[in-house]
Protein backbone atom coordinates (compact mmCIF):
# COMPACT_ATOMS: atom_id res chain seq x y z
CA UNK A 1 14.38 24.65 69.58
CA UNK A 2 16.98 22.66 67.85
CA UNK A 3 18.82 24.61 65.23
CA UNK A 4 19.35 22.93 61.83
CA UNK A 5 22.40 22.39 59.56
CA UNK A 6 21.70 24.60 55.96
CA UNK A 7 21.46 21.28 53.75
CA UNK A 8 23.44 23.82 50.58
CA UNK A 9 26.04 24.29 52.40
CA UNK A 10 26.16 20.27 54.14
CA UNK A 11 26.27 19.34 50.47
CA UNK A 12 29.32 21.74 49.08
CA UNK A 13 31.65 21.70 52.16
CA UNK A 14 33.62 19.10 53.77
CA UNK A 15 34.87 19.31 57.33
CA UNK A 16 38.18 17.53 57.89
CA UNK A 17 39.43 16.11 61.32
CA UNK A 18 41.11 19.40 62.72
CA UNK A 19 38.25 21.08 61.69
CA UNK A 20 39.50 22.55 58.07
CA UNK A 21 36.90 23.34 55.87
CA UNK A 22 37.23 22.60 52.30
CA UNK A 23 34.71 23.41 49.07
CA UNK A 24 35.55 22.72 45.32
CA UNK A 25 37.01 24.87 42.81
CA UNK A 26 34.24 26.39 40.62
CA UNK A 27 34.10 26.55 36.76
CA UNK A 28 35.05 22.48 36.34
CA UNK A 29 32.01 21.46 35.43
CA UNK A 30 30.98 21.88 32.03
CA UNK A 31 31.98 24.37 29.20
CA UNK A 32 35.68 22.57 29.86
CA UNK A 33 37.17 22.47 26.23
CA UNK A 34 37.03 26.26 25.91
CA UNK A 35 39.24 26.25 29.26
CA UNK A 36 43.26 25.76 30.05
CA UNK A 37 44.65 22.44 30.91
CA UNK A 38 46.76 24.97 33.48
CA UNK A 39 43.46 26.11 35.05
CA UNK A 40 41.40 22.86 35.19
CA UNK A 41 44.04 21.41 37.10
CA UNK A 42 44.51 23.51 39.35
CA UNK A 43 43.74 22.49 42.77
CA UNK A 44 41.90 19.51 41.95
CA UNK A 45 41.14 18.30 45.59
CA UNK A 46 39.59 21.78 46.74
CA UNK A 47 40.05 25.42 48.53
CA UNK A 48 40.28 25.98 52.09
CA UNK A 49 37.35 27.90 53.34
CA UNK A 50 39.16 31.38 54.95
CA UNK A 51 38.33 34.38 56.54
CA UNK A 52 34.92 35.58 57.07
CA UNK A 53 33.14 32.50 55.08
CA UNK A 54 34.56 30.29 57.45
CA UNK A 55 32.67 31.89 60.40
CA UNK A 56 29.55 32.28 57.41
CA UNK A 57 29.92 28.21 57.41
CA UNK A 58 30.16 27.47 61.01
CA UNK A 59 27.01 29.23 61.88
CA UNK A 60 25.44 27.24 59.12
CA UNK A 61 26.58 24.07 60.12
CA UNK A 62 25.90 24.32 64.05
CA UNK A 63 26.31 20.65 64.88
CA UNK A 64 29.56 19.81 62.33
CA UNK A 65 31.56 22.67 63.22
């Protein structure tokens, strides 16, 4: 049986070339004038998935990975 990609995670995590994983920074969506100018713009083009998600992510994405 073929196993399928968990369509969440295809939608909130990008897989570069070298096979870097990156997500966006949370809390930048609404809510934003009660929030620094220092934190909104921090790290506008996303996180690097590390650690222990990163092997949560590859078994969820068994065909991108």
């Amino acid at each position: 049986m073929k196993s399928k990609s968990h369509s969440g995670v295809k939608k909130r995590v990008k897989v570069k070339g070298k096979g870097t994983m990156m997500t966006c920074k949370s809390c930048k969506k609404h809510l934003l004038s009660d929030k620094s100018k220092r934190g909104k713009k921090a790290s506008p083009f996303g996180l690097h998935v590390i650690g222990k998600k990163k092997q949560d992510v590859k078994r969820m994405l068994p065909g991108l990975v």
